[in-house]
C-alpha atoms as a PDB file:
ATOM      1  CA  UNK A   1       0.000   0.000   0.000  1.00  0.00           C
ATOM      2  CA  UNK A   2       2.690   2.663   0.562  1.00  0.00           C
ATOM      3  CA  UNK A   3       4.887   1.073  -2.103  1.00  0.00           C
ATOM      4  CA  UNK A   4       1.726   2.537  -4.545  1.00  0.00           C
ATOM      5  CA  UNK A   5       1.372   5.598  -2.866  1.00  0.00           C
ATOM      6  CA  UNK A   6       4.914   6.557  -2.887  1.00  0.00           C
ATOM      7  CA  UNK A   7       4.586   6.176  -7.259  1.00  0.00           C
ATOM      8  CA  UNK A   8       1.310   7.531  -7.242  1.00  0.00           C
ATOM      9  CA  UNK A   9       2.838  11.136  -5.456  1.00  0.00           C
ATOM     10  CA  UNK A  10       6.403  10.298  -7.367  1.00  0.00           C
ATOM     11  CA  UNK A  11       5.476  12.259 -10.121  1.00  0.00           C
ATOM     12  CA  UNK A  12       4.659  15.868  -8.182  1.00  0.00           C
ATOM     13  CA  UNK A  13       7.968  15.663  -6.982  1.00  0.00           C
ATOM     14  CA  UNK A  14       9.795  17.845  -9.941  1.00  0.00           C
ATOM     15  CA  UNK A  15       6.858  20.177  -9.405  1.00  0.00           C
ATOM     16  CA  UNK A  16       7.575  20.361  -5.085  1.00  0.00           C
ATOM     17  CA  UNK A  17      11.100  20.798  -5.895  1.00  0.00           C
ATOM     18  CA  UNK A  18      10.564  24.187  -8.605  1.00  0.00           C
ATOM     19  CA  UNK A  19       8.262  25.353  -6.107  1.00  0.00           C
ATOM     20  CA  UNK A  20      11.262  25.314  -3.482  1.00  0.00           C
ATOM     21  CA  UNK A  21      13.627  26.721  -5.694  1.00  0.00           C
ATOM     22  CA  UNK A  22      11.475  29.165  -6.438  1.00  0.00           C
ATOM     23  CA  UNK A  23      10.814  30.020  -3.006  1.00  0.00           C
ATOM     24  CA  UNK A  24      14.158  30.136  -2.301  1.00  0.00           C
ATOM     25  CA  UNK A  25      15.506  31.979  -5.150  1.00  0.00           C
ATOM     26  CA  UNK A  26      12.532  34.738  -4.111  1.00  0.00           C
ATOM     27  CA  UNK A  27      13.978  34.786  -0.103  1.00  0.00           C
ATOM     28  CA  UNK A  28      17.555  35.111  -1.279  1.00  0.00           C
ATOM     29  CA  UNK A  29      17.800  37.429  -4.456  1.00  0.00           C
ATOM     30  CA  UNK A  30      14.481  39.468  -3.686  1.00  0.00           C
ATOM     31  CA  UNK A  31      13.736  40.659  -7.168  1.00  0.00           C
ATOM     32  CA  UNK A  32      11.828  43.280  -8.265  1.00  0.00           C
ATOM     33  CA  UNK A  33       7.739  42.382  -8.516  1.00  0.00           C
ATOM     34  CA  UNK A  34       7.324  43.504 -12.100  1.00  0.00           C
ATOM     35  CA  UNK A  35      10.342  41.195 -12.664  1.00  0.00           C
ATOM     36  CA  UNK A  36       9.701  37.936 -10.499  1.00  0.00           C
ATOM     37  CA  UNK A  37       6.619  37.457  -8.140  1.00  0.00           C
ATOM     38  CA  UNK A  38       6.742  35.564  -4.772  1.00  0.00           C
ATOM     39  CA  UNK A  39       4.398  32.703  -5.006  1.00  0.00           C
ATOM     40  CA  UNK A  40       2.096  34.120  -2.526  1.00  0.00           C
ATOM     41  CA  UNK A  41       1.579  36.888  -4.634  1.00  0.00           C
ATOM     42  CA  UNK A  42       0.760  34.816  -7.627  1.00  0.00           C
ATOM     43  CA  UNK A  43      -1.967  32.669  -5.612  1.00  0.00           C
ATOM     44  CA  UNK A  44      -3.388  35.791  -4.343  1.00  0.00           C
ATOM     45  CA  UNK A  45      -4.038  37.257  -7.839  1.00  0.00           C
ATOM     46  CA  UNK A  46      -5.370  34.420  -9.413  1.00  0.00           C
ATOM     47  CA  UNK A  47      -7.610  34.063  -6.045  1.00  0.00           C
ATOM     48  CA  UNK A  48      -8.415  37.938  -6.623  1.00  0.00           C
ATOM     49  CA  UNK A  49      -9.291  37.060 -10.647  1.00  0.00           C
ATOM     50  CA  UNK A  50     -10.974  33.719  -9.859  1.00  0.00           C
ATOM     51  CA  UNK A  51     -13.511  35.269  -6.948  1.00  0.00           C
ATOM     52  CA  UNK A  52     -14.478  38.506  -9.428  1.00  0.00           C
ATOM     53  CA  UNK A  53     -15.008  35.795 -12.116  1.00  0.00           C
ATOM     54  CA  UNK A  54     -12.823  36.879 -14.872  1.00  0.00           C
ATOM     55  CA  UNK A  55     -10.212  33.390 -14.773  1.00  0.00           C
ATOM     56  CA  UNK A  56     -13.390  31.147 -15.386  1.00  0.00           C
ATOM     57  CA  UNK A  57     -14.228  33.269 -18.284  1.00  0.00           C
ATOM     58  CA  UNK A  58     -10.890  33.151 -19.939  1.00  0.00           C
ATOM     59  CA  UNK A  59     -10.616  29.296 -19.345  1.00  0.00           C
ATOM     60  CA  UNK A  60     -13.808  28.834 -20.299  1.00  0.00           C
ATOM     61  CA  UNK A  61     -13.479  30.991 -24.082  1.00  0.00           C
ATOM     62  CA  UNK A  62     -10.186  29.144 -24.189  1.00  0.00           C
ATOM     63  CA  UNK A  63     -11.399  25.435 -23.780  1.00  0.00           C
ATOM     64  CA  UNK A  64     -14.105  26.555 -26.566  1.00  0.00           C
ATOM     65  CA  UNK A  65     -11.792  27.243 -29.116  1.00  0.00           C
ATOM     66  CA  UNK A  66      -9.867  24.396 -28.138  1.00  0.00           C
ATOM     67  CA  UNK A  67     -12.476  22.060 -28.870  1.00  0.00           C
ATOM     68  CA  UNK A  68     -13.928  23.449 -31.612  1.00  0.00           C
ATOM     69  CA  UNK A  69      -9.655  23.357 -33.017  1.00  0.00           C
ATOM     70  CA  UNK A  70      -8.885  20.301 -32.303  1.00  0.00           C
ATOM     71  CA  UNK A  71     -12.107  18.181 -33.003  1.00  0.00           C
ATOM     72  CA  UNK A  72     -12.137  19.802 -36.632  1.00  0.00           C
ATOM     73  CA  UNK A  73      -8.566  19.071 -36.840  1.00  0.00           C
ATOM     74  CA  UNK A  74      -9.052  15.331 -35.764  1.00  0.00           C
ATOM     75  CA  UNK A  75     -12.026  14.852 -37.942  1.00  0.00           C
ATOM     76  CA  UNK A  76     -10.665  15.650 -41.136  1.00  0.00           C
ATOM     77  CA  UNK A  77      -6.906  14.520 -40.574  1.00  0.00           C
ATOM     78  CA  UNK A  78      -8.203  10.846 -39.898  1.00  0.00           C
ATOM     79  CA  UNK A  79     -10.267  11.187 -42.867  1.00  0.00           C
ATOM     80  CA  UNK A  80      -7.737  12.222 -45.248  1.00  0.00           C
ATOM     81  CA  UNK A  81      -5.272  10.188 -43.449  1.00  0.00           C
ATOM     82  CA  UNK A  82      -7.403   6.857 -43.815  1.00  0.00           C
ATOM     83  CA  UNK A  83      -7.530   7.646 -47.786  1.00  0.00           C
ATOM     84  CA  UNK A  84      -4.018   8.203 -48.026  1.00  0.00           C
ATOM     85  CA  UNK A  85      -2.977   5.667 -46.126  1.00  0.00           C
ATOM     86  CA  UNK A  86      -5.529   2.667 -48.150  1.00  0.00           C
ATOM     87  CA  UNK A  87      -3.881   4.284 -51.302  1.00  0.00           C
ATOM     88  CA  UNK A  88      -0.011   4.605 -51.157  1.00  0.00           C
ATOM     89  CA  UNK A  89       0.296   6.137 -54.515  1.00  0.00           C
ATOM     90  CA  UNK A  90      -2.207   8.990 -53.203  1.00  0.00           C
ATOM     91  CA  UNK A  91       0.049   9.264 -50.044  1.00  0.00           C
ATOM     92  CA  UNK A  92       2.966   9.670 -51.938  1.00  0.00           C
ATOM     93  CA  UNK A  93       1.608  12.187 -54.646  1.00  0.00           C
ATOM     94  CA  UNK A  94      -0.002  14.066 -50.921  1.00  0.00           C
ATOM     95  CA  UNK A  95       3.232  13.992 -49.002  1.00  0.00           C
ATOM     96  CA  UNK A  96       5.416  16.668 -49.957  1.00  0.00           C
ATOM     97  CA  UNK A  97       2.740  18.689 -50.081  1.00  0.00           C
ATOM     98  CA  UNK A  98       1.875  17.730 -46.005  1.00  0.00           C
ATOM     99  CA  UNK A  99       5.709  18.543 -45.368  1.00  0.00           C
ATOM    100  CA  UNK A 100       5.660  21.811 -46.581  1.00  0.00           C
ATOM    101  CA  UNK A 101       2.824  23.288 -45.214  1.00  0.00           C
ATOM    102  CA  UNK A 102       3.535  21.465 -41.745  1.00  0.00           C
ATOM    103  CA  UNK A 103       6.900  23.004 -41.981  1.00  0.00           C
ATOM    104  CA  UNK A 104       4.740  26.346 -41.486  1.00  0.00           C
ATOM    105  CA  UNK A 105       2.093  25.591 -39.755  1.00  0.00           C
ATOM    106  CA  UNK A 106       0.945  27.578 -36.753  1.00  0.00           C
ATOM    107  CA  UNK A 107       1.443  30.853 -35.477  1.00  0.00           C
ATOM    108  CA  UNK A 108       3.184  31.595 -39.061  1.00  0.00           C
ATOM    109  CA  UNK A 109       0.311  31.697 -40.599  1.00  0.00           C
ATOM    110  CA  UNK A 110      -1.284  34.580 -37.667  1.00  0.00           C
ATOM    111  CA  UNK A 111      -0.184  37.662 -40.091  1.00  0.00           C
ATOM    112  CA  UNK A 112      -2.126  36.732 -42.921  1.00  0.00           C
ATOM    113  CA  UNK A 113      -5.311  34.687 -41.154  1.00  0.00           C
ATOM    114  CA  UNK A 114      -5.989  38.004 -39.388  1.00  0.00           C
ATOM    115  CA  UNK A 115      -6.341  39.870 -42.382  1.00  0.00           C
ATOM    116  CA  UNK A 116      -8.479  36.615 -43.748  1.00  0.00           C
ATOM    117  CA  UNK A 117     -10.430  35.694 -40.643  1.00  0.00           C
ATOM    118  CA  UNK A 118      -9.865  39.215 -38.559  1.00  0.00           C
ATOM    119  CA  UNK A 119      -9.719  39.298 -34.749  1.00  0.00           C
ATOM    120  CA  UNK A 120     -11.586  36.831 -32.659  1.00  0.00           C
ATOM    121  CA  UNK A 121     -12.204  32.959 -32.213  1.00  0.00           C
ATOM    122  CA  UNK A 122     -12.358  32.279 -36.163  1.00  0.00           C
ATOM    123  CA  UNK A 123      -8.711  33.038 -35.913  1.00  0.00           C
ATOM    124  CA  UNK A 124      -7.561  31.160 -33.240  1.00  0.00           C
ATOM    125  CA  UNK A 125      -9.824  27.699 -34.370  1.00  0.00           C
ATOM    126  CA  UNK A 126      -8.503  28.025 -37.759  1.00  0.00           C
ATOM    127  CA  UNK A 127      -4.742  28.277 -36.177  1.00  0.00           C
ATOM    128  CA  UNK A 128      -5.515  24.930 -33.733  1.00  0.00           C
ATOM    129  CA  UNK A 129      -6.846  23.339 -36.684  1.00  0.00           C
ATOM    130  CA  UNK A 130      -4.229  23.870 -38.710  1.00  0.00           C
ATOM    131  CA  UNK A 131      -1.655  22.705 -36.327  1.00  0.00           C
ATOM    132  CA  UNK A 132      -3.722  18.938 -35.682  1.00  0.00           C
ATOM    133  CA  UNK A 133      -4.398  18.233 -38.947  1.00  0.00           C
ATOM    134  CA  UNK A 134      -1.046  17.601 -40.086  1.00  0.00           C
ATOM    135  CA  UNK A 135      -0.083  15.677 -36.877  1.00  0.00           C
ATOM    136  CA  UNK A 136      -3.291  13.499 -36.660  1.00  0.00           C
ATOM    137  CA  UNK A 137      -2.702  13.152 -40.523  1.00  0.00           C
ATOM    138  CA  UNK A 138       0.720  11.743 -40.627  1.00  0.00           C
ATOM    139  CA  UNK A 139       0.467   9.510 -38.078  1.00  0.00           C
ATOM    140  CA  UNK A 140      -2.945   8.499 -39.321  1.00  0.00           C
ATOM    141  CA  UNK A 141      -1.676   7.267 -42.465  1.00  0.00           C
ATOM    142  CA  UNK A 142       1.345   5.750 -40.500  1.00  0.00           C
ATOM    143  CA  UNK A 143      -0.441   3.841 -38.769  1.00  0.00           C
ATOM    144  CA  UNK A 144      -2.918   2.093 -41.763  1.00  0.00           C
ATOM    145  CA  UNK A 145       0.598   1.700 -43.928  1.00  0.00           C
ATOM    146  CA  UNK A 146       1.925  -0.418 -41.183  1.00  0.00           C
ATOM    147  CA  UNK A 147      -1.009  -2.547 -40.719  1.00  0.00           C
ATOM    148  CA  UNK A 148       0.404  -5.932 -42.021  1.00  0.00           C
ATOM    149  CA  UNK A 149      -0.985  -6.994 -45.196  1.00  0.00           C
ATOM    150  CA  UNK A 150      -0.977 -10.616 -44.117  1.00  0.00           C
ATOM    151  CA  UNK A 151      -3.904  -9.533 -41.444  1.00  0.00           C
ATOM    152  CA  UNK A 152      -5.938  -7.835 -43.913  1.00  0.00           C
ATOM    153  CA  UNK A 153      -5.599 -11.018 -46.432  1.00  0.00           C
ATOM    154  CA  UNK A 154      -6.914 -13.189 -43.733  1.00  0.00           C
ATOM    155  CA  UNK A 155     -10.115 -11.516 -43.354  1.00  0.00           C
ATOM    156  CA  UNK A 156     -10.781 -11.371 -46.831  1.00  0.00           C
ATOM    157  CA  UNK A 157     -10.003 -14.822 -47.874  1.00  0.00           C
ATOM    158  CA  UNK A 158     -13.002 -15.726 -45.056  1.00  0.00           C
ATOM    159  CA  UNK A 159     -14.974 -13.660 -46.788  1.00  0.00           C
ATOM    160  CA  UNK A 160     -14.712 -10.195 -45.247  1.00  0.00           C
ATOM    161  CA  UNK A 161     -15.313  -6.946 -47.445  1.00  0.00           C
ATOM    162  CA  UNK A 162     -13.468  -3.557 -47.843  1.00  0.00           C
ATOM    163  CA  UNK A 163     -15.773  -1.971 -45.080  1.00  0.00           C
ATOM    164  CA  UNK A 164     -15.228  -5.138 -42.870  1.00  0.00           C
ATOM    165  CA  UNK A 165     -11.667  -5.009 -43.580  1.00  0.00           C
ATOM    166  CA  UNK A 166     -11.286  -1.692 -42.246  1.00  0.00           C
ATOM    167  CA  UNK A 167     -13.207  -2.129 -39.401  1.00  0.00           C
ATOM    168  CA  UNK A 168     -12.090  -4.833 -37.929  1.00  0.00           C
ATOM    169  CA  UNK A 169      -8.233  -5.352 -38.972  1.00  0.00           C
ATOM    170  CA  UNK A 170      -6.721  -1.403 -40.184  1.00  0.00           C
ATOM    171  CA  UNK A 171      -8.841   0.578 -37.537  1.00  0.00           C
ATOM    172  CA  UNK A 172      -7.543  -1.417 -34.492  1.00  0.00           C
ATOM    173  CA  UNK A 173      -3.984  -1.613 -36.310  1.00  0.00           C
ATOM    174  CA  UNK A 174      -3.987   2.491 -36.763  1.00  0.00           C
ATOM    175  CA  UNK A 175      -5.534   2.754 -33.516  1.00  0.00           C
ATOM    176  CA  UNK A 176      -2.100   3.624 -31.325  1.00  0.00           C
ATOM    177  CA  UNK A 177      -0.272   5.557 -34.097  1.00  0.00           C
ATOM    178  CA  UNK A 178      -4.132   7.742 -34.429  1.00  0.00           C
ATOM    179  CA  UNK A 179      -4.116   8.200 -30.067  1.00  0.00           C
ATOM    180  CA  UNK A 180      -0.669   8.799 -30.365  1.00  0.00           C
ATOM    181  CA  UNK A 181      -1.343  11.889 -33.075  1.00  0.00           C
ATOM    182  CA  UNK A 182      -4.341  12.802 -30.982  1.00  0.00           C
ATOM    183  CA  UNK A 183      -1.987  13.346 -27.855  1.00  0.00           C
ATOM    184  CA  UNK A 184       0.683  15.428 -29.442  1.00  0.00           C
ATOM    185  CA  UNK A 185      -2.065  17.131 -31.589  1.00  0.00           C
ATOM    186  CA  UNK A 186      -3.347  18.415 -28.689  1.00  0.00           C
ATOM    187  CA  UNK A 187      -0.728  19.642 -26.848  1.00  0.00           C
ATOM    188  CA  UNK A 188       0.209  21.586 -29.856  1.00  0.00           C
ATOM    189  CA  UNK A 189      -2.954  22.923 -30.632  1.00  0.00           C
ATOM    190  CA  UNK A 190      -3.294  23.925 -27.086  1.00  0.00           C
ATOM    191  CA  UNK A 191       0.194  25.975 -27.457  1.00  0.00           C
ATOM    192  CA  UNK A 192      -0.927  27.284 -30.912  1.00  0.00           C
ATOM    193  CA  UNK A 193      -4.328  28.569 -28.737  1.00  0.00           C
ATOM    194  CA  UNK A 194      -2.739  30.348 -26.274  1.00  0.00           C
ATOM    195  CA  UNK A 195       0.054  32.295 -29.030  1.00  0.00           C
ATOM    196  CA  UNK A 196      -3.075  33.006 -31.134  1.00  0.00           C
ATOM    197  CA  UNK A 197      -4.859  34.557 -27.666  1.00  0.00           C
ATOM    198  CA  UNK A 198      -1.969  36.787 -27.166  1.00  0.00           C
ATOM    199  CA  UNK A 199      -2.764  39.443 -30.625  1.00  0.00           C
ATOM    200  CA  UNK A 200      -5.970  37.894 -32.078  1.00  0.00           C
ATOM    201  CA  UNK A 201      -8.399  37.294 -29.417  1.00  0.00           C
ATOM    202  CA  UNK A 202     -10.471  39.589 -26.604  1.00  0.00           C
ATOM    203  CA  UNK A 203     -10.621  37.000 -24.192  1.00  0.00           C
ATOM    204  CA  UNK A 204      -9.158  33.270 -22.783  1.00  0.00           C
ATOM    205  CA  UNK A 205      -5.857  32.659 -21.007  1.00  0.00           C
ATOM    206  CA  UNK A 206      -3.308  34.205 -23.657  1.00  0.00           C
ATOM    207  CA  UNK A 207      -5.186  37.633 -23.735  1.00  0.00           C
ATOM    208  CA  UNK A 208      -5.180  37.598 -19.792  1.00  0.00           C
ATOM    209  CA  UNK A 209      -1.183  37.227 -20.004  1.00  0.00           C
ATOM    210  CA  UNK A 210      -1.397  39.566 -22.474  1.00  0.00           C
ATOM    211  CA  UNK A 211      -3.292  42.235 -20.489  1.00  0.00           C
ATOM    212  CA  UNK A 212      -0.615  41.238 -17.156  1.00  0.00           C
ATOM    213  CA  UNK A 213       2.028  42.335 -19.544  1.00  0.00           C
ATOM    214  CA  UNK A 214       0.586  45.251 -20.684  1.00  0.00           C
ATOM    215  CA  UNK A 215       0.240  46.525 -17.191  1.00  0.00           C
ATOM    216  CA  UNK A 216       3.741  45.131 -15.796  1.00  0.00           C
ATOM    217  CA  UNK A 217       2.088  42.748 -13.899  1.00  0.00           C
ATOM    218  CA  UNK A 218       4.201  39.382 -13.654  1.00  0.00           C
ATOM    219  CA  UNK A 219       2.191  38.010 -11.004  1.00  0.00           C
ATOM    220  CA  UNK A 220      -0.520  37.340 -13.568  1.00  0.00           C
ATOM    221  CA  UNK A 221       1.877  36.389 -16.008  1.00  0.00           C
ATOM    222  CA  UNK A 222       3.544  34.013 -13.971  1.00  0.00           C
ATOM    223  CA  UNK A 223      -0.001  32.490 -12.505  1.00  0.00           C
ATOM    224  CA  UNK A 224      -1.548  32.378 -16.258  1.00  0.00           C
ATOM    225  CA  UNK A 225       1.519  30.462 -17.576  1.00  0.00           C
ATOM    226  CA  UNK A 226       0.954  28.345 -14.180  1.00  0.00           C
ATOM    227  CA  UNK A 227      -2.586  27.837 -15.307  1.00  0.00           C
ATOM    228  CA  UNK A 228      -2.032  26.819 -18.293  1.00  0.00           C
ATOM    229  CA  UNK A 229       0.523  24.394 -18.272  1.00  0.00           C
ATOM    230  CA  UNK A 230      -1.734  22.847 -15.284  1.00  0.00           C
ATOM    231  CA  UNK A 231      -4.778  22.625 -17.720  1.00  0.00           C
ATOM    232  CA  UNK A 232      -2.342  21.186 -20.147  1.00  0.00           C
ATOM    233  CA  UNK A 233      -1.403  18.457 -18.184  1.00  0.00           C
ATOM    234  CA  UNK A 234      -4.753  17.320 -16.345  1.00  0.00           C
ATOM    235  CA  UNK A 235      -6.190  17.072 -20.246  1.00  0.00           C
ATOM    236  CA  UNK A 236      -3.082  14.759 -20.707  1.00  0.00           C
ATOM    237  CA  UNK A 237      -3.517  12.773 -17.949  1.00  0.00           C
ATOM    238  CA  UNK A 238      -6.962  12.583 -16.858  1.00  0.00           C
ATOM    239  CA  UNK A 239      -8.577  12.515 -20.282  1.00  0.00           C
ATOM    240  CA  UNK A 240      -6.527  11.697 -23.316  1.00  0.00           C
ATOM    241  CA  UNK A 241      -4.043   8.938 -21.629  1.00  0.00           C
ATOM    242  CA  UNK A 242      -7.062   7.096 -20.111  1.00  0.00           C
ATOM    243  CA  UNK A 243      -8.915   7.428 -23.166  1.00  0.00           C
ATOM    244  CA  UNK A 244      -6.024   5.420 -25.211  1.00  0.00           C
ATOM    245  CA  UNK A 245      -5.220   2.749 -22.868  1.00  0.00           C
ATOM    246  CA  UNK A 246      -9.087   1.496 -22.321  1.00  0.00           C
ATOM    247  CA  UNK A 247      -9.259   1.958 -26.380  1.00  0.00           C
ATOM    248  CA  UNK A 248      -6.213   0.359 -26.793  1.00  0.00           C
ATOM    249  CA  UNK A 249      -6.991  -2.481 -24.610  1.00  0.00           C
ATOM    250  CA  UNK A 250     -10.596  -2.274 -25.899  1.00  0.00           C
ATOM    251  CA  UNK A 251      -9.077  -3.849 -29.485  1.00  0.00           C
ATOM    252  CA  UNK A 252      -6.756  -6.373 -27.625  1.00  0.00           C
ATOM    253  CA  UNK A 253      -3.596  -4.782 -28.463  1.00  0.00           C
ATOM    254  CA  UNK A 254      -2.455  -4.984 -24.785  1.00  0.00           C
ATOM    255  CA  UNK A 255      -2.998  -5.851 -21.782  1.00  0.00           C
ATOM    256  CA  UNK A 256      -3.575  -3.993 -18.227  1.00  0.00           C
ATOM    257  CA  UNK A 257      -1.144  -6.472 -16.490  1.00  0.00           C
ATOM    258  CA  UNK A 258      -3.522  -7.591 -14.196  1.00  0.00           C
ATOM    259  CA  UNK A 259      -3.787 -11.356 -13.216  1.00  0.00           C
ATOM    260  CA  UNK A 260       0.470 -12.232 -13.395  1.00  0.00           C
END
């Protein structure tokens, strides 16, 4: 029992240990407040922002675009990737094409979509979207390329059709590299959200850093980076990596372990 809650706390122990340094670093140097905020000043502000409303706002607009990014981006890039990928002379024609504009994608592209799009949430879906497609894409079509053809022979010599095929042989095969996309898509995407909040957007959590720099204020810089890389990480871990092991282990491709 403590053996598994010793691993189960090992992993806030990089986070203890910045916090200390931090604290430390703060007691020692004493830097200037529009340079470097104690950590009680930080928790008070985003206390002060969270009680008159304003943080649930921002998080709120932000997780909105986020969703609306990176479900578009998902949607289409397994679509695209599943026809590239059942067609290799299609995926080869497609690919330098996906390299180049990958190469770019992003925040690049924030100088001409606002001129396209203009300020506000347009701007920063198009930006998330643009940023998963290529990542679920790729890995998309990965994933059905590797699929061994021996698998897919099998079901058709008992009689299985394209459809069936797919379904029951290249969608669990793709399944990993597809989470796997998902994952980093999403990470990216959020990091492409909150660069796109900082010029093109009135509210969420890069507008609020925006607004702390504007007015010196590092304590809400510091917090809203805080925030963020929090919100980042509970998605990770409490939504996306649960959601791929179950599915994983859903298609028998492995196991939880349990029973040794």
């Amino acid at each position: 029992m403590m053996h598994r809650l010793i691993w189960r706390c090992l992993p806030a122990v990089p986070a203890v240990i910045a916090l200390l340094a931090w604290w430390a670093w703060f007691a020692i140097d004493r830097p200037p407040p529009s340079v470097m905020p104690s950590a009680t000043d930080v928790v008070v502000t985003m206390w002060q922002l969270a009680f008159g409303g304003r943080l649930a706002g921002d998080i709120l607009a932000s997780l909105a675009r986020l969703l609306s990014g990176v479900g578009l981006g998902i949607v289409t890039g397994m679509i695209a990737g599943f026809v590239a990928g059942l067609n290799r002379p299609v995926a080869s024609f497609l690919n330098p094409l996906v390299v180049f504009f990958n190469a770019i994608s992003g925040i690049v592209w924030l100088p001409l979509v606002i001129g396209w799009l203009g300020i506000g949430s347009a701007l920063a879906i198009f930006l998330i979207w643009n940023t998963v497609f290529f990542i679920v894409f790729q890995n998309t079509v990965l994933g059905v390329q590797l699929v061994a053809e021996v698998l897919e022979l099998s079901v058709r010599s008992l009689g299985g059709g394209r459809w069936e095929t797919i379904r029951s042989v290249t969608l669990p095969g793709a399944l990993p590299y597809i989470l796997s996309g998902i994952r980093s898509g999403l990470g990216f995407g959020w990091r492409a959200l909150i660069a796109a909040e900082l010029v093109g957007a009135t509210t969420g959590l890069g507008q609020l850093i925006f607004s702390g720099a504007e007015y010196h204020r590092a304590d809400i810089i510091v917090g809203g980076c805080l925030l963020i890389g929090a919100i980042a990480m509970a998605m990770d871990r409490w939504l996306l990596l649960p959601i791929e092991r179950r599915t994983v282990m859903r298609w028998g491709l492995v196991t939880s372990g349990r029973g040794r």
